[in-house]
N, C-alpha and C. Protein backbone atom coordinates (compact mmCIF):
# COMPACT_ATOMS: atom_id res chain seq x y z
N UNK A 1 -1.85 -11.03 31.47
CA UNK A 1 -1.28 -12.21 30.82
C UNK A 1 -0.16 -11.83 29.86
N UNK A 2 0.07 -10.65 29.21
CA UNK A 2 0.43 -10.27 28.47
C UNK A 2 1.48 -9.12 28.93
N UNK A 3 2.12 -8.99 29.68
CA UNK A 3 3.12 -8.01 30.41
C UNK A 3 4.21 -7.28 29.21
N UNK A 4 3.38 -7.18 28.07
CA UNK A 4 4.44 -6.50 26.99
C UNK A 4 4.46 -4.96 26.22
N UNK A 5 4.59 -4.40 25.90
CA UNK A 5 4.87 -3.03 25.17
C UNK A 5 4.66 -2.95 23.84
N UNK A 6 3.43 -2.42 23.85
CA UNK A 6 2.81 -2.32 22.59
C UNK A 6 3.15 -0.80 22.32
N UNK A 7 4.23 0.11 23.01
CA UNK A 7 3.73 1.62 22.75
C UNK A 7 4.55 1.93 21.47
N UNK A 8 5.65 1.06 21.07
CA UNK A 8 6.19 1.02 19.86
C UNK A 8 5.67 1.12 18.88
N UNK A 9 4.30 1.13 18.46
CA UNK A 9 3.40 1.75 17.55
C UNK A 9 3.23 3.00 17.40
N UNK A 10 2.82 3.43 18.66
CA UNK A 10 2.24 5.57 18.32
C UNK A 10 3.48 6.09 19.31
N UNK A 11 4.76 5.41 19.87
CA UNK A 11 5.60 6.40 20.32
C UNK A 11 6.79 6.76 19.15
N UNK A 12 6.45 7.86 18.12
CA UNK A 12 7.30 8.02 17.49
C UNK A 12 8.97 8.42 17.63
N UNK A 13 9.56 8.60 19.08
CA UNK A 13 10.31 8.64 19.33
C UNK A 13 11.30 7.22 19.77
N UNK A 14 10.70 6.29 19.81
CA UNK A 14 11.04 4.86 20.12
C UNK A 14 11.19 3.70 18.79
N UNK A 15 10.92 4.86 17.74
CA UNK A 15 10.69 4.08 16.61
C UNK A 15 11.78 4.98 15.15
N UNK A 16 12.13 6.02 15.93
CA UNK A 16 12.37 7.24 14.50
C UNK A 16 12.56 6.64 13.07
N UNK A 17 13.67 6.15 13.35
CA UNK A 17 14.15 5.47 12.05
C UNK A 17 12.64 5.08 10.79
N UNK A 18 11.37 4.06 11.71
CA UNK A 18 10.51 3.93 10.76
C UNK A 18 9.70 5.24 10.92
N UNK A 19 9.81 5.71 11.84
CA UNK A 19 8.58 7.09 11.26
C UNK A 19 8.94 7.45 10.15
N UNK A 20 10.47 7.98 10.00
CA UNK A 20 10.93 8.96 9.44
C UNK A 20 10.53 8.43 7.99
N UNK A 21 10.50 6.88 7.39
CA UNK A 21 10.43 6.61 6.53
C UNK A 21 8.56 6.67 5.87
N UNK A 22 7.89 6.65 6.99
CA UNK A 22 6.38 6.62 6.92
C UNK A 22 6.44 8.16 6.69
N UNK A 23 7.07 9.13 7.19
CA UNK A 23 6.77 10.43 7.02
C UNK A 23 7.29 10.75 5.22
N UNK A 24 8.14 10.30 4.23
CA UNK A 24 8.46 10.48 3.36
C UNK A 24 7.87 9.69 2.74
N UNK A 25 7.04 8.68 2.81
CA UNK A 25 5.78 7.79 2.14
C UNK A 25 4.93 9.15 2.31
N UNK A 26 4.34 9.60 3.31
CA UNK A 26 3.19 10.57 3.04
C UNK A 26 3.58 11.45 2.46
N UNK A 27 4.25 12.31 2.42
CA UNK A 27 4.99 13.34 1.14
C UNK A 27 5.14 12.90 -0.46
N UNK A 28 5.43 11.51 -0.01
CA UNK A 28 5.16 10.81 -1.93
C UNK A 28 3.63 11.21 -2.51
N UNK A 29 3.08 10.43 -1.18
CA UNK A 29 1.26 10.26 -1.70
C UNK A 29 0.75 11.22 -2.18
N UNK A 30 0.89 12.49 -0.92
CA UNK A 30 0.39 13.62 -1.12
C UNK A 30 0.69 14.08 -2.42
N UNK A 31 1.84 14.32 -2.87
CA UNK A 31 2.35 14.67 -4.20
C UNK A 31 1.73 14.01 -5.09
N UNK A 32 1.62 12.78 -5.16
CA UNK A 32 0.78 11.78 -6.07
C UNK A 32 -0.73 12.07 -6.37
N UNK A 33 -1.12 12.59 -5.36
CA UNK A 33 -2.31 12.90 -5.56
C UNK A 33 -2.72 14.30 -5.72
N UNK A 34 -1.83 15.20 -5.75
CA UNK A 34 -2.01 16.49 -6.52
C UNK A 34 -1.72 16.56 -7.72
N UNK A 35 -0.80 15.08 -8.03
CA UNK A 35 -0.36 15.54 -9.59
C UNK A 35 -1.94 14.69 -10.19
N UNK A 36 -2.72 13.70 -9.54
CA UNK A 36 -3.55 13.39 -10.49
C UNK A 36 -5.03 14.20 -10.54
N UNK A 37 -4.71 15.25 -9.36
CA UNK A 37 -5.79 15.93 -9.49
C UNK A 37 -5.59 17.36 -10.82
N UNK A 38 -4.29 17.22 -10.96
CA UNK A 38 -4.20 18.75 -12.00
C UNK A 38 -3.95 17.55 -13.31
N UNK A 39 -3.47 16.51 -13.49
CA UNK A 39 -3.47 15.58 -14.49
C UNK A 39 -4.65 15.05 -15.10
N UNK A 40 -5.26 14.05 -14.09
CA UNK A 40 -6.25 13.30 -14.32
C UNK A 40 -5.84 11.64 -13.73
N UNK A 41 -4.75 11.89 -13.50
CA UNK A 41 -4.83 10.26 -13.54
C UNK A 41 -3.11 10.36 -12.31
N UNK A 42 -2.63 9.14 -11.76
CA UNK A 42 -1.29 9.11 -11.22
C UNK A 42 -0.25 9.30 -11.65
N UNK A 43 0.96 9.42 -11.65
CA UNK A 43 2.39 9.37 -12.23
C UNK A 43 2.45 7.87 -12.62
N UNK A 44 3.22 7.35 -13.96
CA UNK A 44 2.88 6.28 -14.77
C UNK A 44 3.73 5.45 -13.53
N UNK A 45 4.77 6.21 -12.95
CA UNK A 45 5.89 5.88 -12.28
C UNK A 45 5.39 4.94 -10.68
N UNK A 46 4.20 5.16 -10.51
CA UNK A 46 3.45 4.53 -9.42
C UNK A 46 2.79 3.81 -9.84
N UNK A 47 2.44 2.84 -8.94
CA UNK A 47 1.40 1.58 -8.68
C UNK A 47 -0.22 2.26 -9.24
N UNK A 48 -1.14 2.11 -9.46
CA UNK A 48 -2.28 2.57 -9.86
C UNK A 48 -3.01 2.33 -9.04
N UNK A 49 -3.90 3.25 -8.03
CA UNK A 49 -4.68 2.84 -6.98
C UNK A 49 -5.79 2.24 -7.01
N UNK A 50 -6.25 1.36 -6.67
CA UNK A 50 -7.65 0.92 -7.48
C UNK A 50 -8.80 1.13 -6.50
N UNK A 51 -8.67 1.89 -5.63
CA UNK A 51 -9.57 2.49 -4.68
C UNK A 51 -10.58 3.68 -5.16
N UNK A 52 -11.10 4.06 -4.14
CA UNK A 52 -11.99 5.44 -4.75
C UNK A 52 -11.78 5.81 -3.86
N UNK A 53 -10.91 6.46 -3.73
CA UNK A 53 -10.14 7.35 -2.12
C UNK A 53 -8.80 7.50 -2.87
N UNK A 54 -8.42 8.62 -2.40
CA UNK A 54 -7.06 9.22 -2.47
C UNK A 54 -5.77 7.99 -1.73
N UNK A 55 -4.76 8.53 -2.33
CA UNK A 55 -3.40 7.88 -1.56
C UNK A 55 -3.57 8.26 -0.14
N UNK A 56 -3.38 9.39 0.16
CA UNK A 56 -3.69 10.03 1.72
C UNK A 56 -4.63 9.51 2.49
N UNK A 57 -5.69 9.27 1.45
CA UNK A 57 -6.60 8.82 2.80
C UNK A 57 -6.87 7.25 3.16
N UNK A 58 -5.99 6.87 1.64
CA UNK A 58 -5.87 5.43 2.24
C UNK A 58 -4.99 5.12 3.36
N UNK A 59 -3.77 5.88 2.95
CA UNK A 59 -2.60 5.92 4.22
C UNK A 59 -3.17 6.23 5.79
N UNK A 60 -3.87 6.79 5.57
CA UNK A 60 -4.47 7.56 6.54
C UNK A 60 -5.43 6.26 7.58
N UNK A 61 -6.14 6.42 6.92
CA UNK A 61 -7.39 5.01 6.85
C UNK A 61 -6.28 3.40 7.56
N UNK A 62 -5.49 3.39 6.70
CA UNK A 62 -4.75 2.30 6.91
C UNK A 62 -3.80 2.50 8.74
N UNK A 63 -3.43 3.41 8.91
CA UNK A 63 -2.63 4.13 10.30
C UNK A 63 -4.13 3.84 10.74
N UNK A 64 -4.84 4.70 10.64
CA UNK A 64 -6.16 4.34 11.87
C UNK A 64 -6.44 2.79 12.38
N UNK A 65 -6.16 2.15 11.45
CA UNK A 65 -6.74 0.53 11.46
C UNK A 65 -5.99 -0.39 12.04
N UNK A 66 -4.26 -0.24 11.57
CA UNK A 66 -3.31 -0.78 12.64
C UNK A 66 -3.59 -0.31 14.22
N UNK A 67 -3.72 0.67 14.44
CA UNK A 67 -3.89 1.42 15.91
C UNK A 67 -5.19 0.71 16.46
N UNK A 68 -6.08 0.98 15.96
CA UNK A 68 -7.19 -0.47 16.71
C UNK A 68 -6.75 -1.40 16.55
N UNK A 69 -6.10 -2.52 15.67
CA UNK A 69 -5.74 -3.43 15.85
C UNK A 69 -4.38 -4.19 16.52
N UNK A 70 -3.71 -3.12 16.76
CA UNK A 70 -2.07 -3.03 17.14
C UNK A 70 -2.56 -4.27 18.31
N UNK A 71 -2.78 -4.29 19.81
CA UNK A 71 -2.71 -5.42 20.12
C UNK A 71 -3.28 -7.02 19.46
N UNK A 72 -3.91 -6.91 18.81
CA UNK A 72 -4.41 -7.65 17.93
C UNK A 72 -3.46 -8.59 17.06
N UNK A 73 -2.79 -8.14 16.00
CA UNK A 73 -1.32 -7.93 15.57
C UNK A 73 -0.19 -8.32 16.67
N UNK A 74 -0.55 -8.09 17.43
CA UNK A 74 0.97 -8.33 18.50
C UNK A 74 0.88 -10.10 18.85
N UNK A 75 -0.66 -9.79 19.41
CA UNK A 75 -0.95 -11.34 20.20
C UNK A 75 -0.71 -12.28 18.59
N UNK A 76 -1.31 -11.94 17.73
CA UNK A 76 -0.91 -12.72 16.60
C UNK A 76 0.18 -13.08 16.31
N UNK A 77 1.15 -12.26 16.53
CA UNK A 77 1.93 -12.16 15.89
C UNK A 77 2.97 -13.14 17.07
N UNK A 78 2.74 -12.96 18.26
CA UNK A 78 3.44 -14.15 19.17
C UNK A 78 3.04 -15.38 18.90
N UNK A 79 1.72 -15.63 18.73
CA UNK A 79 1.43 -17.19 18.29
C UNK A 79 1.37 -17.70 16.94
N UNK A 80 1.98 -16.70 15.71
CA UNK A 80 1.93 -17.25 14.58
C UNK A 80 3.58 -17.66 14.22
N UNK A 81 4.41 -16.67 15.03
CA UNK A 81 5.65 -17.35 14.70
C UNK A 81 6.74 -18.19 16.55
N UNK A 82 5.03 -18.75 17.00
CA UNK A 82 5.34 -19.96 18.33
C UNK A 82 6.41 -19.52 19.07
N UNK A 83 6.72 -18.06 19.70
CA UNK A 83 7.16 -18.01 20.38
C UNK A 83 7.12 -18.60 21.95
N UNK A 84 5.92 -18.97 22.19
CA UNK A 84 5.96 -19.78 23.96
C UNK A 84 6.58 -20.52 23.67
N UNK A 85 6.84 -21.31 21.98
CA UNK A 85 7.39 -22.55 22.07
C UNK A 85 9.03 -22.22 21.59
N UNK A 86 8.71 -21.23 20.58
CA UNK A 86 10.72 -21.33 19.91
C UNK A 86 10.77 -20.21 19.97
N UNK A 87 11.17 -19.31 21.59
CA UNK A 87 11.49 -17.98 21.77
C UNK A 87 12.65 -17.61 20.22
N UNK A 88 13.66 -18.25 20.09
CA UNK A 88 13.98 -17.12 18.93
C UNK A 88 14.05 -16.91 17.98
N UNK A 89 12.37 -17.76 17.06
CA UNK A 89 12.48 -16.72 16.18
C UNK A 89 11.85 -15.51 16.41
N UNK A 90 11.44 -15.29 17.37
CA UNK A 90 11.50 -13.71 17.32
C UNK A 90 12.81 -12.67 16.93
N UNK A 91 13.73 -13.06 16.47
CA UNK A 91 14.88 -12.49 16.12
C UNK A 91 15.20 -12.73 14.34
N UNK A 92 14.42 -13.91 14.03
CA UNK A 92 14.92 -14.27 12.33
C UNK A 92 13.27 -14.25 11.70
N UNK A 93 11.91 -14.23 12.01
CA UNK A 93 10.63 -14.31 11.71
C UNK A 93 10.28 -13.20 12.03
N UNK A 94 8.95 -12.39 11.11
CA UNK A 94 8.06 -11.81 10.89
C UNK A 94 6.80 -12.42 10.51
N UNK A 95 5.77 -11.72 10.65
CA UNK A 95 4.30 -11.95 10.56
C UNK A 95 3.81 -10.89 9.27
N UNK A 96 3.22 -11.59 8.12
CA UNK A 96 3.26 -11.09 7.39
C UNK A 96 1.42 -11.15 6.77
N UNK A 97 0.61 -9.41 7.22
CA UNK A 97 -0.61 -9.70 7.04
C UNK A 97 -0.55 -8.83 5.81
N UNK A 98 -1.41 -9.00 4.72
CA UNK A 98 -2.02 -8.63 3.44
C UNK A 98 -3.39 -7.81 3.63
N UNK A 99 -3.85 -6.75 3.34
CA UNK A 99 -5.17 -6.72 3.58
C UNK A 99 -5.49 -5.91 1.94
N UNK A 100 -6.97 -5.78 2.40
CA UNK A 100 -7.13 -4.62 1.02
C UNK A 100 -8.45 -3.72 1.64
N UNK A 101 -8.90 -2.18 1.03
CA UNK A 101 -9.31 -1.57 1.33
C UNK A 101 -11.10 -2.10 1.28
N UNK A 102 -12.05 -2.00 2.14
CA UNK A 102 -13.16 -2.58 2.15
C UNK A 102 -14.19 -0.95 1.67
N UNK A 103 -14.49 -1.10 0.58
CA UNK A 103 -15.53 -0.12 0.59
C UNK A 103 -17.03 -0.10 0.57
N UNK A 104 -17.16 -1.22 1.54
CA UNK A 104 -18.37 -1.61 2.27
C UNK A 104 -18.19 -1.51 4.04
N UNK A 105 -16.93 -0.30 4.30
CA UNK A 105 -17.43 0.26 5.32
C UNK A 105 -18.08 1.15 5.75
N UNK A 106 -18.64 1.61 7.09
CA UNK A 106 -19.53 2.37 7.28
C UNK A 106 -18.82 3.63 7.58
N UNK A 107 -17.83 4.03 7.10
CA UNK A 107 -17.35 5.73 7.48
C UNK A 107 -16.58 5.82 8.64
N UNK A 108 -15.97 7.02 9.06
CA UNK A 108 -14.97 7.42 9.73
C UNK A 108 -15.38 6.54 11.04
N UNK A 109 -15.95 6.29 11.46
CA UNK A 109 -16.69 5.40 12.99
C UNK A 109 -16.47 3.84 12.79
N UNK A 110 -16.24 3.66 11.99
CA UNK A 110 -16.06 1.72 11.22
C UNK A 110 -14.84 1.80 11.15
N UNK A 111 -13.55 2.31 12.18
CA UNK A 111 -12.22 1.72 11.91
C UNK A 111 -11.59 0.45 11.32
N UNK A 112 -12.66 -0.50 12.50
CA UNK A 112 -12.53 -1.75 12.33
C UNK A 112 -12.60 -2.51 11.35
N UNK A 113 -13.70 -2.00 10.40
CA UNK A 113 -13.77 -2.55 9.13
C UNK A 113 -13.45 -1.96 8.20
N UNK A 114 -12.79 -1.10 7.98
CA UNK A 114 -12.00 -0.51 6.63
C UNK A 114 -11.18 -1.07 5.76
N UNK A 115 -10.68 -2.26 6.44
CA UNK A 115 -9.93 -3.42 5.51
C UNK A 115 -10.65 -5.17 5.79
N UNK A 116 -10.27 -5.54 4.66
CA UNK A 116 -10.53 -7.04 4.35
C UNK A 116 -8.94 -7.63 5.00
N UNK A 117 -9.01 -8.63 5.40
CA UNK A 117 -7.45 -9.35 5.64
C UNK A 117 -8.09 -10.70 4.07
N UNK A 118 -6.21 -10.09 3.56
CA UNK A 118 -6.28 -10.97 2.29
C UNK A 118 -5.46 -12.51 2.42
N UNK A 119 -4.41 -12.18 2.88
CA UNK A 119 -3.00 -13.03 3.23
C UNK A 119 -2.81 -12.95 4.49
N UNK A 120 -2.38 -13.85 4.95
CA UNK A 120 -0.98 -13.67 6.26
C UNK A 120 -0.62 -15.07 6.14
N UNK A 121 0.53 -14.94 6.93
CA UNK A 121 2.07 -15.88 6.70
C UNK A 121 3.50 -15.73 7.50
N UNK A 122 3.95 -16.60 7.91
CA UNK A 122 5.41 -15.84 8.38
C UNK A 122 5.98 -16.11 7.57
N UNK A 123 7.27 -15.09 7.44
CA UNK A 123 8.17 -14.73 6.77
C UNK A 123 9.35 -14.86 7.32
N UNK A 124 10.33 -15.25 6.83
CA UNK A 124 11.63 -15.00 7.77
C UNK A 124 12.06 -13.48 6.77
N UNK A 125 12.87 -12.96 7.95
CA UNK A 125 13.41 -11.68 7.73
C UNK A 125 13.88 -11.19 6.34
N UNK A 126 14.97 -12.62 6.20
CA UNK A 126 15.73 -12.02 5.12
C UNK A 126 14.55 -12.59 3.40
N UNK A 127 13.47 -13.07 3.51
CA UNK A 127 12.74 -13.43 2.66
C UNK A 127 12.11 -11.64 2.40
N UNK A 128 11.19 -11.62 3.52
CA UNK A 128 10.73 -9.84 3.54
C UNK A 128 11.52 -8.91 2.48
N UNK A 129 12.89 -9.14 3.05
CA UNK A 129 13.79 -7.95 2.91
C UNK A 129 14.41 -7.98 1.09
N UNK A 130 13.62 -9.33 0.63
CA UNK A 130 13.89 -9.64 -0.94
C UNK A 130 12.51 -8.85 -1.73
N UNK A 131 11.76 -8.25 -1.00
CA UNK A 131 10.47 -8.17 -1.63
C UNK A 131 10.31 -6.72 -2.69
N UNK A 132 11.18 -6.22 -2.10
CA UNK A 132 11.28 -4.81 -2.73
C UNK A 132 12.28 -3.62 -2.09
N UNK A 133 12.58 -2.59 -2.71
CA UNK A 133 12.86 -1.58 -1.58
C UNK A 133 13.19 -1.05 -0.49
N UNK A 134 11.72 -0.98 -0.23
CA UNK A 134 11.43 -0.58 0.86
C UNK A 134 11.03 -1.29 1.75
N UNK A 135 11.47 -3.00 1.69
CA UNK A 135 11.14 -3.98 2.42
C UNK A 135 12.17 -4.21 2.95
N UNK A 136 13.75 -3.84 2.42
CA UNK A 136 14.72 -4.01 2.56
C UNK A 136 15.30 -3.15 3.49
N UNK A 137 14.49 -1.75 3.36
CA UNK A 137 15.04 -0.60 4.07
C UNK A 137 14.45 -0.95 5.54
N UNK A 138 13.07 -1.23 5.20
CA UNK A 138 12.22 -1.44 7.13
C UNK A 138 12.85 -2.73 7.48
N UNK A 139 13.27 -3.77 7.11
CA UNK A 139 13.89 -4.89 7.65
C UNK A 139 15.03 -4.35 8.54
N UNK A 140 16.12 -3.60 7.38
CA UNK A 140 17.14 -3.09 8.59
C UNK A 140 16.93 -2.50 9.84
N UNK A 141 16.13 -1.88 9.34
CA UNK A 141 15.65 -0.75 10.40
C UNK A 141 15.07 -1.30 11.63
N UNK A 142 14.06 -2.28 11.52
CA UNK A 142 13.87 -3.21 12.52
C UNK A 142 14.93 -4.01 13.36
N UNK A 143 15.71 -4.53 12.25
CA UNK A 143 16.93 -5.05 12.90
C UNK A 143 18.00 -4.02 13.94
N UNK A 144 18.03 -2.85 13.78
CA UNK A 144 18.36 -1.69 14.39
C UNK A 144 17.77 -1.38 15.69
N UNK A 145 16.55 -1.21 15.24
CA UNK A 145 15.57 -1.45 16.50
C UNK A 145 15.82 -2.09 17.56
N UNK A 146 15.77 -3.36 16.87
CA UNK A 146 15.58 -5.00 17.90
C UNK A 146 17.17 -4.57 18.71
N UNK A 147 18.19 -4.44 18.18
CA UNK A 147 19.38 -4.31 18.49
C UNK A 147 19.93 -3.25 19.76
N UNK A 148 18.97 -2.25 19.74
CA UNK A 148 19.14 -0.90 20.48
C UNK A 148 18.25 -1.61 21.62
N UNK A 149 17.15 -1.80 21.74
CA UNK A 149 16.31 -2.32 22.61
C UNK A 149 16.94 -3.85 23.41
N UNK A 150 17.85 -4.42 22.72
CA UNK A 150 18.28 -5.33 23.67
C UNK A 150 19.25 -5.11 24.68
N UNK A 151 20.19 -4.12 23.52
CA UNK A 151 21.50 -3.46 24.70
C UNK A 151 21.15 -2.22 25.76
N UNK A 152 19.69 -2.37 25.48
CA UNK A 152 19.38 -1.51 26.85
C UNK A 152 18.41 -2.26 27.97
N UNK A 153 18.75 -3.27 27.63
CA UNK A 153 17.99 -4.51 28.28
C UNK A 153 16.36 -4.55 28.44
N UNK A 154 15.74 -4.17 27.57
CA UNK A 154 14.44 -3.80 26.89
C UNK A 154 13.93 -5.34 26.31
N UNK A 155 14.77 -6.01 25.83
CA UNK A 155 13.84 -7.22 25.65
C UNK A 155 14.15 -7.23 23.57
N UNK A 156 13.68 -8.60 23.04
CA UNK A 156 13.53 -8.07 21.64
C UNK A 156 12.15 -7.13 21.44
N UNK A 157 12.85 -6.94 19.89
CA UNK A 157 11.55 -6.16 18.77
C UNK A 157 10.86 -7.45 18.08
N UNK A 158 9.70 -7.69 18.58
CA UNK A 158 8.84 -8.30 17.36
C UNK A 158 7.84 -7.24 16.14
N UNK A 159 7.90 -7.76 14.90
CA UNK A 159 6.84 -6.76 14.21
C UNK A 159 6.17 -7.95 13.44
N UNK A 160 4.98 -7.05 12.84
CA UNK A 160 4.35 -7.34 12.07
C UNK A 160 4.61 -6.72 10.91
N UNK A 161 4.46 -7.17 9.65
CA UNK A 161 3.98 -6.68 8.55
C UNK A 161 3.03 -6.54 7.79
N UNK A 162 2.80 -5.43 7.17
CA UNK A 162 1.77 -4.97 6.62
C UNK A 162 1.31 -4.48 4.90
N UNK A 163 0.66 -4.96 4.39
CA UNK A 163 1.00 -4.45 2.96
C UNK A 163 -0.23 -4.42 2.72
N UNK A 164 -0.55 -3.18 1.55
CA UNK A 164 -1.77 -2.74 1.43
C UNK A 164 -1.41 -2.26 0.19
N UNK A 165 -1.56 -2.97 -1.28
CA UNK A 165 -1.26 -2.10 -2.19
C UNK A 165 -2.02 -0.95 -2.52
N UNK A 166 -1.92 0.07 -3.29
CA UNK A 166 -0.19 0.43 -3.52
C UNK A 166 0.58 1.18 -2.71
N UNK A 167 0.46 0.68 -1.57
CA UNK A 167 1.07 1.58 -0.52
C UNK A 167 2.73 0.74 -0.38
N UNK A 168 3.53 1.37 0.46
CA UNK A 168 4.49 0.51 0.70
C UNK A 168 4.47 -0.14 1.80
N UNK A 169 5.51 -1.17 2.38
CA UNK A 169 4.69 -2.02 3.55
C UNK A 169 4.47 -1.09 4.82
N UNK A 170 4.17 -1.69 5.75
CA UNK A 170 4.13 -0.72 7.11
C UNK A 170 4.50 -1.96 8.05
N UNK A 171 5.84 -1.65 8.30
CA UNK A 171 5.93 -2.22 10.17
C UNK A 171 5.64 -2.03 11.15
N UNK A 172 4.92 -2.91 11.71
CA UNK A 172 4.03 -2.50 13.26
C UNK A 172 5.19 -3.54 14.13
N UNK A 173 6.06 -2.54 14.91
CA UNK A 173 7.23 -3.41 15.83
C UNK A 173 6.23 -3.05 17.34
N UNK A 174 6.90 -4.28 17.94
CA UNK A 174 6.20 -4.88 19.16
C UNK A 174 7.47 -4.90 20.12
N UNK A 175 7.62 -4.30 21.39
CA UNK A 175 8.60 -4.51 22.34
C UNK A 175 8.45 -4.96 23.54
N UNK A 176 9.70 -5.40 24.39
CA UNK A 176 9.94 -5.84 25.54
C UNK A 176 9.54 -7.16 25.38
N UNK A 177 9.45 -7.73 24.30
CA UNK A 177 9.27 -9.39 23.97
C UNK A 177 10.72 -10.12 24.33
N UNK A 178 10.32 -11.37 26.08
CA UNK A 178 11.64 -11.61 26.22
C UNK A 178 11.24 -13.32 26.55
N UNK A 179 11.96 -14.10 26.85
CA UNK A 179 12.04 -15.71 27.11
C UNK A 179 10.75 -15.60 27.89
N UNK A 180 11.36 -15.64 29.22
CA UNK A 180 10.56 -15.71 30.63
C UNK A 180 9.03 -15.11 30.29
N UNK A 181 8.53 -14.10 29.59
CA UNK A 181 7.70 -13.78 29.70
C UNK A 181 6.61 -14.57 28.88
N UNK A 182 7.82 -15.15 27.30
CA UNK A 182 7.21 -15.85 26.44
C UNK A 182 6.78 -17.24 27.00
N UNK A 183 7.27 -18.17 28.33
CA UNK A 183 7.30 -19.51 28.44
C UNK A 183 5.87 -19.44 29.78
N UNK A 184 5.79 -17.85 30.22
CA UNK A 184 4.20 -18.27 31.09
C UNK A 184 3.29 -17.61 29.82
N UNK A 185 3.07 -17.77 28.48
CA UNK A 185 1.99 -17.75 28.02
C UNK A 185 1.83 -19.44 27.27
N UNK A 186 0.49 -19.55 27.34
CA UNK A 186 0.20 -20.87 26.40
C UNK A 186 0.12 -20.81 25.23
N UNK A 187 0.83 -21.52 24.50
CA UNK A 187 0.24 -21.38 22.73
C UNK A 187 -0.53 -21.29 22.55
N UNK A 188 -1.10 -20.18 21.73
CA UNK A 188 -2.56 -20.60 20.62
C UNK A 188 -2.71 -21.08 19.55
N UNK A 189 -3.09 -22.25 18.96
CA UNK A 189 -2.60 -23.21 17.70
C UNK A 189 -3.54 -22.29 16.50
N UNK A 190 -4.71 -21.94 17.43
CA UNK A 190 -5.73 -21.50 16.00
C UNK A 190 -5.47 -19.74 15.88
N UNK A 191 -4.58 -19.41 15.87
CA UNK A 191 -4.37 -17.75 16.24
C UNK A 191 -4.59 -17.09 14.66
N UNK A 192 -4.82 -17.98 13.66
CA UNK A 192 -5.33 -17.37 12.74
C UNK A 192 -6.77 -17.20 12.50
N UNK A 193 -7.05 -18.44 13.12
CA UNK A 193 -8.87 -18.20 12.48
C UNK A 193 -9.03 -16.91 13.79
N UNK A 194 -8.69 -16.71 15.09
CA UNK A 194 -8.95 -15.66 15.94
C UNK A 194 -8.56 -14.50 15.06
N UNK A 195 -7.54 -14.32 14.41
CA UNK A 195 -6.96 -13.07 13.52
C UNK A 195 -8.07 -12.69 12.55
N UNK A 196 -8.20 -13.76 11.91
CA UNK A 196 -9.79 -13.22 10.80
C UNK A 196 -11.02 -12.93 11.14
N UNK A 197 -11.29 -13.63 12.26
CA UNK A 197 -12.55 -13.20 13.24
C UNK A 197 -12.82 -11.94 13.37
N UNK A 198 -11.39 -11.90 14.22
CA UNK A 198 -11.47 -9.71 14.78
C UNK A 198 -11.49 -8.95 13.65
N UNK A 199 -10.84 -9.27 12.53
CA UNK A 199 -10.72 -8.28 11.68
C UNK A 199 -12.16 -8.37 10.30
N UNK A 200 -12.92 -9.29 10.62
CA UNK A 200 -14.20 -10.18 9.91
C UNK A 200 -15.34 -8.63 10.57
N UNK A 201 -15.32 -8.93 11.83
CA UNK A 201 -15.66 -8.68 12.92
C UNK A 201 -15.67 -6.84 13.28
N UNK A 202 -14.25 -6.59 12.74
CA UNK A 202 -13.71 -5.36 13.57
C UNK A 202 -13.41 -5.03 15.06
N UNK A 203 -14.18 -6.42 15.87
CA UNK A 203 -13.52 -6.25 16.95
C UNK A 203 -12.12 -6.63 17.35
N UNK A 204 -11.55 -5.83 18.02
CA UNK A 204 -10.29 -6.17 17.96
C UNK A 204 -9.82 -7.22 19.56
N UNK A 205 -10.53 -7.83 19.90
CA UNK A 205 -10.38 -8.71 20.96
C UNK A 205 -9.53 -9.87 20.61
N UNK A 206 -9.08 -10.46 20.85
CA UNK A 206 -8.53 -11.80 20.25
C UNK A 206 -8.86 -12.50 20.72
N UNK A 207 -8.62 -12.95 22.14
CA UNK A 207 -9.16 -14.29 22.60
C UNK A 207 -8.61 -15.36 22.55
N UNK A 208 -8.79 -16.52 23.26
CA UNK A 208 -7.88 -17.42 23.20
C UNK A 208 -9.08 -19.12 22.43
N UNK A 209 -9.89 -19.01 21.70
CA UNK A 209 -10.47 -20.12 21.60
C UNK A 209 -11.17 -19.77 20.03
């Protein structure tokens, strides 16, 4: 039903631009969290984690959780900003999920439940790209994306967004999203209460009801 390209998640070569920026987020953390282990506490200069887990392993934790959920996120992310119905905003809209760290999961085997979903919302692009930083930097970058992938007749980039304080956001881009493919799927009107389910749940099924 779904004839689309989800590998834009774990193919880091199809994506560089955002790895490269996820790879210099983990070099922050890491650092962050050696200075509060010889300190006691974070750099004043960062967000304050309010977890009981390291930066790393939230980052960490958080990458594991998109990756089970990546189709999850995708199908959402087609029916929250109605593409069967208005193919393009997939070109000016984002999907914008909130979560926070659940430490009422059961350990490395409970992917699924390692986060709570707090928020979600669409966003148009240039709203995202007001949010901070580094919201500004992955917006382009997406837009880069979407841009390279069309002139190679690949289809658009859809993403999701992701924010997990105090991390910075994480874009989960979605490819080969094109008209024709968008007008044989049916809308799903309730694609949120399905979104909180799976992630309620940890299963990552979506479903259409």
């Amino acid at each position: 039903m779904y004839d689309l390209d989800i590998s834009l998640i774990f193919n880091g070569q199809r994506h560089k631009p955002v790895c490269k920026v996820n790879v210099a987020q983990a070099a922050q953390l890491a650092a962050a969290d050696k200075f509060k282990d010889l300190i006691g506490h974070y750099p004043s200069s960062l967000p304050q984690n309010p977890n009981k887990i390291s930066f790393v392993e939230l980052d960490a934790k958080l990458e594991q959780w998109v990756k089970h959920f990546g189709p999850t996120l995708m199908y959402s992310t087609i029916h929250a900003l109605k593409l069967p119905l208005h193919f393009p905003r997939a070109r000016t809209h984002l999907l914008r999920v909130s979560v926070a760290y659940n430490e009422n999961n059961a350990g490395d085997s409970d992917v699924g439940r390692f986060f709570n979903l707090d928020e979600v919302e669409v966003m148009s692009l240039e709203s995202v790209a007001e949010i901070d930083k580094a919201c500004k930097m992955s917006v382009d970058q997406l837009k880069t994306m979407r841009e390279e992938s069309e002139s190679n007749g690949r289809g658009v980039v859809v993403a999701t967004a992701v924010f997990c304080s105090p991390l910075a956001v994480q874009i989960v881009p979605f490819g080969s999203i094109t008209g024709p493919h968008m007008k044989r799927i049916k809308w799903i009107e309730n694609w949120e209460k399905n979104l909180r389910r799976c992630i309620e749940t940890g299963n990552p099924s979506f479903g259409s009801v």
